[in-house]
C-alpha atoms as a PDB file:
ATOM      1  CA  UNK A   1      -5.734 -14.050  -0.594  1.00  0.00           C
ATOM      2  CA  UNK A   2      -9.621 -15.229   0.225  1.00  0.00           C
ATOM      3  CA  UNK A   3     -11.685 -13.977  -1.930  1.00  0.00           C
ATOM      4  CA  UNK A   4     -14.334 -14.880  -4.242  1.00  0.00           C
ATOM      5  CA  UNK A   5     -12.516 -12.227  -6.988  1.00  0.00           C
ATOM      6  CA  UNK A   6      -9.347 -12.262  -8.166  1.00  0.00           C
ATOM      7  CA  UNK A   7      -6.512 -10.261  -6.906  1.00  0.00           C
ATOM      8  CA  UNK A   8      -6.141  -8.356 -10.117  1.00  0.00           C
ATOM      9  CA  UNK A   9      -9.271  -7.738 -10.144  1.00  0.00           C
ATOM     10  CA  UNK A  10      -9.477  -6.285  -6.645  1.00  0.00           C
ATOM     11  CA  UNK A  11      -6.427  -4.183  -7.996  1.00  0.00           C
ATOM     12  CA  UNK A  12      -7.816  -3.251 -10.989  1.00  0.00           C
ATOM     13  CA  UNK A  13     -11.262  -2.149  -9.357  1.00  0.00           C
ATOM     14  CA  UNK A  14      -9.778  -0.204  -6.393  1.00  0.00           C
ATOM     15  CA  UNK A  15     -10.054   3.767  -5.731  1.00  0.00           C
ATOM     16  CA  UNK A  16      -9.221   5.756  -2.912  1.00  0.00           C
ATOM     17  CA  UNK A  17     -12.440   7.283  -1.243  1.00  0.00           C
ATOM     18  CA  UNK A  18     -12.499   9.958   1.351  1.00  0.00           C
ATOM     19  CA  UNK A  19     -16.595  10.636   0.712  1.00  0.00           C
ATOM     20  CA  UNK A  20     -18.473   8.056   3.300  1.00  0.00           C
ATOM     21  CA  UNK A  21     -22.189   7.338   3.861  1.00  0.00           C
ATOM     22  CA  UNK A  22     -21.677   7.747   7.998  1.00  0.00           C
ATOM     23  CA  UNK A  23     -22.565   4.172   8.706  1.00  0.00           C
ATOM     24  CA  UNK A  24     -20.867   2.055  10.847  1.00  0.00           C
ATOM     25  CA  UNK A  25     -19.837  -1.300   9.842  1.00  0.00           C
ATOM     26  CA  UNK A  26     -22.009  -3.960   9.278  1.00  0.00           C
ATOM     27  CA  UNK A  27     -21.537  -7.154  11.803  1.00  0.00           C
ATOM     28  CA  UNK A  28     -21.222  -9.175   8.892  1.00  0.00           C
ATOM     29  CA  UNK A  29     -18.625  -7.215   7.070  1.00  0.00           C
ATOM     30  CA  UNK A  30     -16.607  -6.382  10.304  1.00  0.00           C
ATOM     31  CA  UNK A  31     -16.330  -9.921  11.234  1.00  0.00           C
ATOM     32  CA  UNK A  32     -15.066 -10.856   7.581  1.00  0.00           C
ATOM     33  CA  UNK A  33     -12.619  -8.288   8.152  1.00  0.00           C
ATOM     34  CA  UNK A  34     -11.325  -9.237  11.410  1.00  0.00           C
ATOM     35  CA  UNK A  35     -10.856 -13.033  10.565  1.00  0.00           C
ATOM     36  CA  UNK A  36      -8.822 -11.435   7.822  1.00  0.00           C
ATOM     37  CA  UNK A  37      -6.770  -9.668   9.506  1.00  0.00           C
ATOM     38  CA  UNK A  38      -6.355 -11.951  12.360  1.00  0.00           C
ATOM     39  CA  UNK A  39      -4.878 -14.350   9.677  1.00  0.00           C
ATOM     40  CA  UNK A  40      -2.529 -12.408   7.736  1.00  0.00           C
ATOM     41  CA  UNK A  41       0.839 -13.914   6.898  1.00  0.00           C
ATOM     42  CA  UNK A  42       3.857 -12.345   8.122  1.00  0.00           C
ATOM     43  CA  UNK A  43       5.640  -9.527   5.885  1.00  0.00           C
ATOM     44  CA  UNK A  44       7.934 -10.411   3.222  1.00  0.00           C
ATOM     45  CA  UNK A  45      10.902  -9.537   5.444  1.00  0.00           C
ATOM     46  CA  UNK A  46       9.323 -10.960   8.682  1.00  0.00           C
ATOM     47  CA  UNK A  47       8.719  -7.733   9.994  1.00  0.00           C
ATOM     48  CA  UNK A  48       6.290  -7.597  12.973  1.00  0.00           C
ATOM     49  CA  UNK A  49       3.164  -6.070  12.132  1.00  0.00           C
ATOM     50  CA  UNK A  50      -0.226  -5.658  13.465  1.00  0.00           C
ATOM     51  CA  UNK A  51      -3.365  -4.398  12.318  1.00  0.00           C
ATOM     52  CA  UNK A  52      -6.764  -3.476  14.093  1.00  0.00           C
ATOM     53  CA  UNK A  53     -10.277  -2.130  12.720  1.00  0.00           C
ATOM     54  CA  UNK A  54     -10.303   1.187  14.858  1.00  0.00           C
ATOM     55  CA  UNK A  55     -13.968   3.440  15.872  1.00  0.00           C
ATOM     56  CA  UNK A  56     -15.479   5.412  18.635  1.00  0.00           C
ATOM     57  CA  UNK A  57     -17.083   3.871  21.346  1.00  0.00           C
ATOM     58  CA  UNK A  58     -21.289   3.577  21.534  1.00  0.00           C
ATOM     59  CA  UNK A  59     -20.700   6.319  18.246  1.00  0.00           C
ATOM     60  CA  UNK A  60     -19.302   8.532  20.596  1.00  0.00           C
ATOM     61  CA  UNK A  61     -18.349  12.026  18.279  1.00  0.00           C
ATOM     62  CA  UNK A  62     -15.465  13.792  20.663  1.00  0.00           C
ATOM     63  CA  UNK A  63     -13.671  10.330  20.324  1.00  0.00           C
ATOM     64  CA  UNK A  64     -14.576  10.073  16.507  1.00  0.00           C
ATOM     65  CA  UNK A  65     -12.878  14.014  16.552  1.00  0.00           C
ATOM     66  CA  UNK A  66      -9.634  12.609  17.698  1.00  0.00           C
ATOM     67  CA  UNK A  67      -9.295  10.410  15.263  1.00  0.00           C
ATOM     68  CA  UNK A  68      -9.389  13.056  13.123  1.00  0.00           C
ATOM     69  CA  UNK A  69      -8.065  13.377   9.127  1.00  0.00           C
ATOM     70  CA  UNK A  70      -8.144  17.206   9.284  1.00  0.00           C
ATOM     71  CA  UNK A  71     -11.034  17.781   6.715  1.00  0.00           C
ATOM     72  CA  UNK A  72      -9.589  15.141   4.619  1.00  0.00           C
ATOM     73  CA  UNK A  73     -12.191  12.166   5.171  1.00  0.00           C
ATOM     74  CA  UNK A  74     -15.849  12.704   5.406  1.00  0.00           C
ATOM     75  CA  UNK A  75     -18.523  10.498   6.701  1.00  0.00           C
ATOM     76  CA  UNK A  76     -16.553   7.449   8.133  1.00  0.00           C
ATOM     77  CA  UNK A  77     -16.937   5.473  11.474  1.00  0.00           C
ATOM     78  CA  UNK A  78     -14.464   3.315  11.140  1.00  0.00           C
ATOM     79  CA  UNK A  79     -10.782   3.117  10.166  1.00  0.00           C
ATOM     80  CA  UNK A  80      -7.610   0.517   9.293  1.00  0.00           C
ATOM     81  CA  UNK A  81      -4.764   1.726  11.762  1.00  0.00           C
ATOM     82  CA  UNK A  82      -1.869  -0.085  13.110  1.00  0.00           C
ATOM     83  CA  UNK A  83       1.962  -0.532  14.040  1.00  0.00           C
ATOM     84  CA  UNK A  84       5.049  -2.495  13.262  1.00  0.00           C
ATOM     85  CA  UNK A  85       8.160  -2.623  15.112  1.00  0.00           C
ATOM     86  CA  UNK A  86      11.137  -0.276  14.005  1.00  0.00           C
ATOM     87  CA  UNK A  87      13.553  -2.560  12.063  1.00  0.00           C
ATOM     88  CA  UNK A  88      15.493  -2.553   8.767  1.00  0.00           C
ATOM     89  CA  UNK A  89      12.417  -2.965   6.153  1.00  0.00           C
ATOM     90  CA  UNK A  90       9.842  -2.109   9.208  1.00  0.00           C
ATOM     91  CA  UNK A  91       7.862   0.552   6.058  1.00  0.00           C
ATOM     92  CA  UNK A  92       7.595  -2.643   3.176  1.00  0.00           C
ATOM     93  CA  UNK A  93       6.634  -4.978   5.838  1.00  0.00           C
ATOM     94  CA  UNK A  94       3.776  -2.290   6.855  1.00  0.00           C
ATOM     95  CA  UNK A  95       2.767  -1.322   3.670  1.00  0.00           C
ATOM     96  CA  UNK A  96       2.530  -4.775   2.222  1.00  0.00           C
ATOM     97  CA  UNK A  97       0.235  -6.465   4.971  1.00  0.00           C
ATOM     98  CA  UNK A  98      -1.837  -3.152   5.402  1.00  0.00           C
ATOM     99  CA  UNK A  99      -1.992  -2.908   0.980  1.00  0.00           C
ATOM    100  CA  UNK A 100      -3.821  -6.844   1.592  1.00  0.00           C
ATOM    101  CA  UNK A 101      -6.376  -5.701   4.118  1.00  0.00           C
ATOM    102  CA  UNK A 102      -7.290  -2.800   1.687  1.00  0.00           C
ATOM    103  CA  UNK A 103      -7.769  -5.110  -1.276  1.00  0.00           C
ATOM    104  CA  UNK A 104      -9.899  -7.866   0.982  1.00  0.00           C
ATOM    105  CA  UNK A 105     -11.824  -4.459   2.375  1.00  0.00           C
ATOM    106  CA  UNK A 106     -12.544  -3.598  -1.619  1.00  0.00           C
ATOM    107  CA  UNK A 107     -13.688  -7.169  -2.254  1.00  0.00           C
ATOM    108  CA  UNK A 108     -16.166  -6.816   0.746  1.00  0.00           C
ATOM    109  CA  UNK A 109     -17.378  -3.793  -1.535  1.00  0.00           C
ATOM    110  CA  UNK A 110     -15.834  -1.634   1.036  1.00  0.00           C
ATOM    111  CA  UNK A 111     -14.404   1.693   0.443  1.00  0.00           C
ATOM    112  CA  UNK A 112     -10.656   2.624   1.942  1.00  0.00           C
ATOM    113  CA  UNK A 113      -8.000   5.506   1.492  1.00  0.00           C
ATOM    114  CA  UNK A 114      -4.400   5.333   2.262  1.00  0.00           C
ATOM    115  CA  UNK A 115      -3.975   7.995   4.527  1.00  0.00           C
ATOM    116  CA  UNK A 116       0.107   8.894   5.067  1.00  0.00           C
ATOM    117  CA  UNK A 117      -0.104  12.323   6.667  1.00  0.00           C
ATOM    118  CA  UNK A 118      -3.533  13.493   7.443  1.00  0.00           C
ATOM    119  CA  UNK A 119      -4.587  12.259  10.436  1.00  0.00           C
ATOM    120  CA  UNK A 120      -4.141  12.678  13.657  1.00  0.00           C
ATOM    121  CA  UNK A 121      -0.797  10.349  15.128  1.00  0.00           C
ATOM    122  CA  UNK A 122      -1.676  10.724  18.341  1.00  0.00           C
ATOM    123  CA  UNK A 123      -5.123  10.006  18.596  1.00  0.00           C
ATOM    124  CA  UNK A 124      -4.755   6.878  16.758  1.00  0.00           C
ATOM    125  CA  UNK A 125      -1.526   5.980  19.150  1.00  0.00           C
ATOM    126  CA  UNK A 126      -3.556   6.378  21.467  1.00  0.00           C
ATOM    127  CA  UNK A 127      -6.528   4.224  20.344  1.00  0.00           C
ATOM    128  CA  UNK A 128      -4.049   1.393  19.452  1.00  0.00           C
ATOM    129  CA  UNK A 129      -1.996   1.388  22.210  1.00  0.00           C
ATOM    130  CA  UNK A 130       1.089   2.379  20.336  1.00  0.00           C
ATOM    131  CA  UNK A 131       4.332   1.040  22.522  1.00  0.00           C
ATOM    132  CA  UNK A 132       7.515   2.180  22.685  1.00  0.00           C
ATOM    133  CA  UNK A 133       9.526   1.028  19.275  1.00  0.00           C
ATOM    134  CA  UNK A 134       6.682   1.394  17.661  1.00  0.00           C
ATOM    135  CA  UNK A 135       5.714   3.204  14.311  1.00  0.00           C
ATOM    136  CA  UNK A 136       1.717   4.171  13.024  1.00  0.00           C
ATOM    137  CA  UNK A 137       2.766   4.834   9.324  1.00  0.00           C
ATOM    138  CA  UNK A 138      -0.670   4.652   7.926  1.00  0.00           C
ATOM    139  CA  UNK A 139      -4.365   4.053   8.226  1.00  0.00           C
ATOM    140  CA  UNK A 140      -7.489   4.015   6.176  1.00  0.00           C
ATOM    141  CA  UNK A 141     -10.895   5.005   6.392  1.00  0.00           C
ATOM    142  CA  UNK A 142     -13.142   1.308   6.222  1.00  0.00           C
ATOM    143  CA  UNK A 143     -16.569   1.803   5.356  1.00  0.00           C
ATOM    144  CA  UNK A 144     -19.966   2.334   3.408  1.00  0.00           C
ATOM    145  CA  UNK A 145     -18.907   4.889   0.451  1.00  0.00           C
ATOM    146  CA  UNK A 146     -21.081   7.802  -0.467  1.00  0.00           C
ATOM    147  CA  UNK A 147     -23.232   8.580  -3.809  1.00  0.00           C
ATOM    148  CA  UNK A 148     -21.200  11.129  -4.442  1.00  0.00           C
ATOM    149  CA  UNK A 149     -17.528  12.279  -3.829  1.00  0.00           C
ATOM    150  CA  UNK A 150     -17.139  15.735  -1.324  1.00  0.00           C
ATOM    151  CA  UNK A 151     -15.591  19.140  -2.906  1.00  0.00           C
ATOM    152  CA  UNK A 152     -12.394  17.998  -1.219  1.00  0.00           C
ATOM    153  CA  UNK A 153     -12.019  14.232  -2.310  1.00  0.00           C
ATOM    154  CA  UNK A 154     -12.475  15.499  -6.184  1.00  0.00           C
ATOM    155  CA  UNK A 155     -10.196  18.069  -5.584  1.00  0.00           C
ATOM    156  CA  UNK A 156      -7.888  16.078  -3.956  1.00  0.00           C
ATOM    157  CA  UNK A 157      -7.839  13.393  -6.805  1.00  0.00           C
ATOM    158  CA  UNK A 158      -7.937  15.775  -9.532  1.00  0.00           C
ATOM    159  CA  UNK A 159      -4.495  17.333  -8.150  1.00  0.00           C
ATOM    160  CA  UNK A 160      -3.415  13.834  -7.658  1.00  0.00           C
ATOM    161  CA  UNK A 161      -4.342  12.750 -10.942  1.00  0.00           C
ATOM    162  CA  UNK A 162      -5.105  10.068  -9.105  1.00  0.00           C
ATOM    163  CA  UNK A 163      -6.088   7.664 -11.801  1.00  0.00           C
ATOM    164  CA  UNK A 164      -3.433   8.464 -14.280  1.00  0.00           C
ATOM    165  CA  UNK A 165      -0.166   5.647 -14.200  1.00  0.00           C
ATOM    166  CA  UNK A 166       3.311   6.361 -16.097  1.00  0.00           C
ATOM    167  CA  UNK A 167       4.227   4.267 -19.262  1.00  0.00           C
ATOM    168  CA  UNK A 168       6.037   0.464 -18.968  1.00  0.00           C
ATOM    169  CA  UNK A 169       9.224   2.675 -20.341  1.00  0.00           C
ATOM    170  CA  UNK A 170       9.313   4.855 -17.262  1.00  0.00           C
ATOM    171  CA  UNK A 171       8.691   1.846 -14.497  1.00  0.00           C
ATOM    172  CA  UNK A 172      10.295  -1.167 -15.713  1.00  0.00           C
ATOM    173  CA  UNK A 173      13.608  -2.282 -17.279  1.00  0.00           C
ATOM    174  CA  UNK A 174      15.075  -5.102 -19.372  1.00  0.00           C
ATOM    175  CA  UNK A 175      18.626  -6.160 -17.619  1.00  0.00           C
ATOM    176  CA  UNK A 176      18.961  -2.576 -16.558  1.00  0.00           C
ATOM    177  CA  UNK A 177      18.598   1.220 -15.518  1.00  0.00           C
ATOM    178  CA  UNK A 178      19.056   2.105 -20.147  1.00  0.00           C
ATOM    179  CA  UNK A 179      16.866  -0.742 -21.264  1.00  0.00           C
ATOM    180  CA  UNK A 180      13.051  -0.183 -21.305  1.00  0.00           C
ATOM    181  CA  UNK A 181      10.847  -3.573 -20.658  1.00  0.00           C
ATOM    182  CA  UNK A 182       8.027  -4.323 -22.842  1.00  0.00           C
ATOM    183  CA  UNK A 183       5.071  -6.176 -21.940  1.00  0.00           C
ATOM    184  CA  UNK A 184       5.898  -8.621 -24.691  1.00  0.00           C
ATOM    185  CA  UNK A 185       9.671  -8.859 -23.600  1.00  0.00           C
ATOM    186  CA  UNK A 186       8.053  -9.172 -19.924  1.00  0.00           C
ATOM    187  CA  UNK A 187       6.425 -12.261 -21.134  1.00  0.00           C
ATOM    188  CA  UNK A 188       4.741 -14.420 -17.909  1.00  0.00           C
ATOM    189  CA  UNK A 189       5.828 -11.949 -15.719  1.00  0.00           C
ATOM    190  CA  UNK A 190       3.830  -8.927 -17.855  1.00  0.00           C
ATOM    191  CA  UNK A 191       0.868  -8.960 -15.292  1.00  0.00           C
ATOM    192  CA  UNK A 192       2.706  -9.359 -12.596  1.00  0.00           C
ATOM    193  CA  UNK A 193       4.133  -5.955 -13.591  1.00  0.00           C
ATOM    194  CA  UNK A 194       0.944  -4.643 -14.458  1.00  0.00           C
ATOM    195  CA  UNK A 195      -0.312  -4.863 -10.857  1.00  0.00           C
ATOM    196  CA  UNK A 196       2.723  -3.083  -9.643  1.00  0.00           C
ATOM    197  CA  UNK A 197       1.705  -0.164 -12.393  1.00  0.00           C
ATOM    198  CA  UNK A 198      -1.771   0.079 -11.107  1.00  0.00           C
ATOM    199  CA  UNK A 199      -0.889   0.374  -7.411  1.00  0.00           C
ATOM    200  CA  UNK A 200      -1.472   3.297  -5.227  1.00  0.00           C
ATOM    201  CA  UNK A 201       1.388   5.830  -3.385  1.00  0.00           C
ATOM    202  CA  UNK A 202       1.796   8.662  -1.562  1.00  0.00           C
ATOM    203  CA  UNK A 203       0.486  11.455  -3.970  1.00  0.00           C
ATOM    204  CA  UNK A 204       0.755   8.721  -7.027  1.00  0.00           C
ATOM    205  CA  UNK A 205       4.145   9.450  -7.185  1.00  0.00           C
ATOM    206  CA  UNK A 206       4.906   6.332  -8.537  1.00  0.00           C
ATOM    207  CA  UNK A 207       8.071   5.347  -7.317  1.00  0.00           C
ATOM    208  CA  UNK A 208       8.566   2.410  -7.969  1.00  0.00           C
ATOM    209  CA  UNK A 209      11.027   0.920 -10.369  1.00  0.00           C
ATOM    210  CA  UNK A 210      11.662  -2.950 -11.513  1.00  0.00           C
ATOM    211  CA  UNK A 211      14.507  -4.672 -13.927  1.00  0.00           C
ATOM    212  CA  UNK A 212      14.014  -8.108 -14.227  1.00  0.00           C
ATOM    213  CA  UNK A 213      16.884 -10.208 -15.272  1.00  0.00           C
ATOM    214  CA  UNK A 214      17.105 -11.281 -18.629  1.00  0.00           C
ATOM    215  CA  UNK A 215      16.135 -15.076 -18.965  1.00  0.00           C
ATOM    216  CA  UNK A 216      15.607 -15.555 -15.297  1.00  0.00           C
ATOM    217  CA  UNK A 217      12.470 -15.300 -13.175  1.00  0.00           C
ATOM    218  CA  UNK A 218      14.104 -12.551 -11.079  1.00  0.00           C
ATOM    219  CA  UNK A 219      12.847  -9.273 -10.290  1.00  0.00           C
ATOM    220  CA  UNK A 220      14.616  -6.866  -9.073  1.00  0.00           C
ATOM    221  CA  UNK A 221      12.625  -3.462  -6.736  1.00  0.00           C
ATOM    222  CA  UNK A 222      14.194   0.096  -6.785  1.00  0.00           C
ATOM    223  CA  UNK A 223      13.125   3.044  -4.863  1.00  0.00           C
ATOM    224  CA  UNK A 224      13.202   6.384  -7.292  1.00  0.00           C
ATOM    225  CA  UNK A 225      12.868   8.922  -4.674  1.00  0.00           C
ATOM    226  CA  UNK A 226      10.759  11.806  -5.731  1.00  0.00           C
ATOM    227  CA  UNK A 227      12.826  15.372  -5.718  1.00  0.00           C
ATOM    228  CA  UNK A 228      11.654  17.223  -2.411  1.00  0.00           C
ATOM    229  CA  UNK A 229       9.624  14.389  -1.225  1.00  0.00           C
ATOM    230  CA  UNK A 230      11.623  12.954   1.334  1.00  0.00           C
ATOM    231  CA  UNK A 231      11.167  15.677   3.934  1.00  0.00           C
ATOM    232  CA  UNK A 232      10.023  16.074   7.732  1.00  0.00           C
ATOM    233  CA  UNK A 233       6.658  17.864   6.730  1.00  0.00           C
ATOM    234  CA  UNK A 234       5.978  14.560   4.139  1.00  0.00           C
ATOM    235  CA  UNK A 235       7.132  11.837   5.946  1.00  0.00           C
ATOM    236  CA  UNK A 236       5.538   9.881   9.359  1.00  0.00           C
ATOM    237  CA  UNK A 237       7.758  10.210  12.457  1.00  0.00           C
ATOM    238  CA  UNK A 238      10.405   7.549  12.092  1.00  0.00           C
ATOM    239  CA  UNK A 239       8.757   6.546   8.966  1.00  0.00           C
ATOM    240  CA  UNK A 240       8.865   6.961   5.058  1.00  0.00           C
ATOM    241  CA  UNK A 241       5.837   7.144   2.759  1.00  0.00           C
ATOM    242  CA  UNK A 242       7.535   6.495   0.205  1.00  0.00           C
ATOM    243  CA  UNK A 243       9.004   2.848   1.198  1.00  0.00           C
ATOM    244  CA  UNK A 244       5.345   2.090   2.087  1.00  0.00           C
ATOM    245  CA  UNK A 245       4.891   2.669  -1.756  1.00  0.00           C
ATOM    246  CA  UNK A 246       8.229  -0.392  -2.029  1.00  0.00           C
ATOM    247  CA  UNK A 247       5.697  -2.643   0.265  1.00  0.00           C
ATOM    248  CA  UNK A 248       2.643  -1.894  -1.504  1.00  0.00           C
ATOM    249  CA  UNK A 249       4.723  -2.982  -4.667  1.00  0.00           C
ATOM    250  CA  UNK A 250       5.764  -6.255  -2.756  1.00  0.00           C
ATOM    251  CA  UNK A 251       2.100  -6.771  -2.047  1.00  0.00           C
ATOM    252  CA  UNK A 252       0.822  -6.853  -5.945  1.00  0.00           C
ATOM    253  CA  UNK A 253       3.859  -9.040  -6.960  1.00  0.00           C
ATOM    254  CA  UNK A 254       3.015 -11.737  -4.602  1.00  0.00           C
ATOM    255  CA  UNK A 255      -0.662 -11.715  -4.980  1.00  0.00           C
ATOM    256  CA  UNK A 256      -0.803 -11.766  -8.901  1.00  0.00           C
ATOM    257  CA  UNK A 257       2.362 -14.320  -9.036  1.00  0.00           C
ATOM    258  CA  UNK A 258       0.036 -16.245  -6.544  1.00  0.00           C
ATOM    259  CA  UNK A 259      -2.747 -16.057  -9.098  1.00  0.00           C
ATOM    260  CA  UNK A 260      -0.425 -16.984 -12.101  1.00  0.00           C
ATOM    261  CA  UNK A 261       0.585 -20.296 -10.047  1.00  0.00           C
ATOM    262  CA  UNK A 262       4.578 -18.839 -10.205  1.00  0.00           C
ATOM    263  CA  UNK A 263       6.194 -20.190  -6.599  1.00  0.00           C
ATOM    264  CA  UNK A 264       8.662 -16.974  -5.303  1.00  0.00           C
ATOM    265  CA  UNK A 265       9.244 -15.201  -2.767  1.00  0.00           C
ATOM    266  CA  UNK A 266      10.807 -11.514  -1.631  1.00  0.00           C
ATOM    267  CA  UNK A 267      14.913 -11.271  -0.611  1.00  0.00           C
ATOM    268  CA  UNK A 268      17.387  -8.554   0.129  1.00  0.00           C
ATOM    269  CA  UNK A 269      19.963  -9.241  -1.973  1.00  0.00           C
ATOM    270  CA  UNK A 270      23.534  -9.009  -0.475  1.00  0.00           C
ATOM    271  CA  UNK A 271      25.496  -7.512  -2.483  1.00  0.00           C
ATOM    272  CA  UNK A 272      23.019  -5.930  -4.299  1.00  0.00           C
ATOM    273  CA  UNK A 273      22.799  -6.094  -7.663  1.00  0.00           C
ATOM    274  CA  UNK A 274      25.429  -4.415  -9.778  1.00  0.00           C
ATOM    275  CA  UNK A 275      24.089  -1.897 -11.808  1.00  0.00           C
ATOM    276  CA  UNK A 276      24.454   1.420 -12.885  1.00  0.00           C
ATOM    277  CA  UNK A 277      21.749   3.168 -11.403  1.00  0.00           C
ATOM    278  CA  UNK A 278      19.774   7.013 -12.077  1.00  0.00           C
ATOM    279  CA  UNK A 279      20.121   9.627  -9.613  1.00  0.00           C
ATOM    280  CA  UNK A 280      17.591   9.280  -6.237  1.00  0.00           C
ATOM    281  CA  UNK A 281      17.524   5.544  -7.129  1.00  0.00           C
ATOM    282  CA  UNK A 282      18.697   2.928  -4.445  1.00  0.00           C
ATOM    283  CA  UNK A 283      18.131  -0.805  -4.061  1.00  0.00           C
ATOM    284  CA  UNK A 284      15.046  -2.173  -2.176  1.00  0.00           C
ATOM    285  CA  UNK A 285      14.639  -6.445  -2.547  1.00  0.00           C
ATOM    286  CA  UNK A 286      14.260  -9.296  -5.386  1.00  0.00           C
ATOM    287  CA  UNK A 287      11.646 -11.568  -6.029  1.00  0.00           C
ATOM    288  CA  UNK A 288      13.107 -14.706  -7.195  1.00  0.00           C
ATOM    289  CA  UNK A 289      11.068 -17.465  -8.676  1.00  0.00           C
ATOM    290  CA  UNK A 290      11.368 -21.030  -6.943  1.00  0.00           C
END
């Protein structure tokens, strides 16, 4: 990632904003963003993605309505959106490249919120030129926060207890599913872990889960679905918020192993690996250290 701060940094630093000033982008700040995105690696499972800066034309406000977040954004001119084709790990792909736009947009000092459900599709389809086996999972406001937060972004985050993580115990294992893995245990690989901690999902549900393998630079990703989460009324058309929450994971692993100068990369396993596993749990991909 190019940036003049470090990724875990950018992750540490990073909040959700809904509350916007009503500016438009700066040239400046668009163009850094653009270059960015125009040279974003592929997804960890080669997934095709792309990703546009999205706003009204001339400031036009009935074309700023359709691209509309149903009272959940305030103030913002311009917004993250884009597509990947339908395939096997089309949501991780997705939710990995879109997770490093965010975290370049928060070193430009720019505000952003994943937004899962509350926006309008079609307006966005539309604005993107969404194609047939095609999916919008996400977007995200871009833009110029505001002094203070609106009535419904502090509400929202309050409910979300949006800044509140669950313990190492709860998130990441030792060899497996029974053995809780401590950041001393974790050793090199404990702010790696950290990062995946500290990232965002859907409603901070959190659902992430990691066991490395003992005495090997090997790391492996589990979805824990959240009870009564995985429903139509939750999740985008053909989509799944919470496997964006597996890619945002994949995201913070390879930046911050970046940063610690450990060589890996992201796999599907096949078979996956053999362990007994909790309820609503199932197998996502490994990081394996070269």
């Amino acid at each position: 990632m190019t940036t003049t701060r470090a990724a875990t940094e950018l992750i540490r630093a990073r909040s959700s904003w809904r509350s916007y000033d009503g500016r438009a982008l700066e040239p400046r700040d668009r163009a850094r963003l653009e270059e960015f995105i125009a040279a974003l690696e592929a997804g960890p499972f080669g997934g095709r993605v792309r990703l546009q800066l999205v706003e009204p034309s001339s400031g036009d406000r009935a074309e700023l309505k359709k691209l509309g977040t149903y009272g959940m954004v305030k103030g913002a001119r311009t917004f993250l959106a884009g597509a990947v084709t339908q395939g096997p790990m089309d949501m991780e792909d997705y939710g990995c490249a879109f997770e490093r736009v965010v975290l370049k947009a928060t070193a430009l000092e720019l505000g952003t919120c994943w937004l899962g459900a509350s926006f309008n599709r079609s307006g966005f389809a539309a604005k993107i030129n969404l194609a047939q086996g095609e999916i919008l999972p996400a977007v995200s406001p871009v833009g110029y926060v505001a002094s203070s937060r609106t009535f419904v972004d502090a509400t929202t985050r309050f409910f979300a207890r949006a800044k509140k993580r669950k313990p190492w115990e709860e998130l990441f294992f030792d060899g497996d599913f029974s053995t809780p893995l401590s950041p001393q245990a974790a050793g090199p690989y404990a702010e790696i872990l950290e990062m995946v901690r500290l990232g965002p999902s859907a409603s901070n549900r959190q659902p992430w889960r990691i066991v490395k393998e003992r005495g090997e630079g090997v790391l492996h990703l589990f979805l824990r679905r959240t009870r009564g989460y995985n429903s139509r009324l939750i999740n985008v058309p053909g989509g799944d918020l919470q496997r964006l929450d597996m890619g945002i994971a994949c995201c913070h692993v390879e930046l911050a192993a970046r940063e610690l100068e450990l060589v890996g990369k992201w796999e599907v396993l096949e078979p996956p690996p053999r362990l007994e596993l909790p309820e609503r749990t199932s197998y996502v991909a490994s990081w394996r250290e070269a």
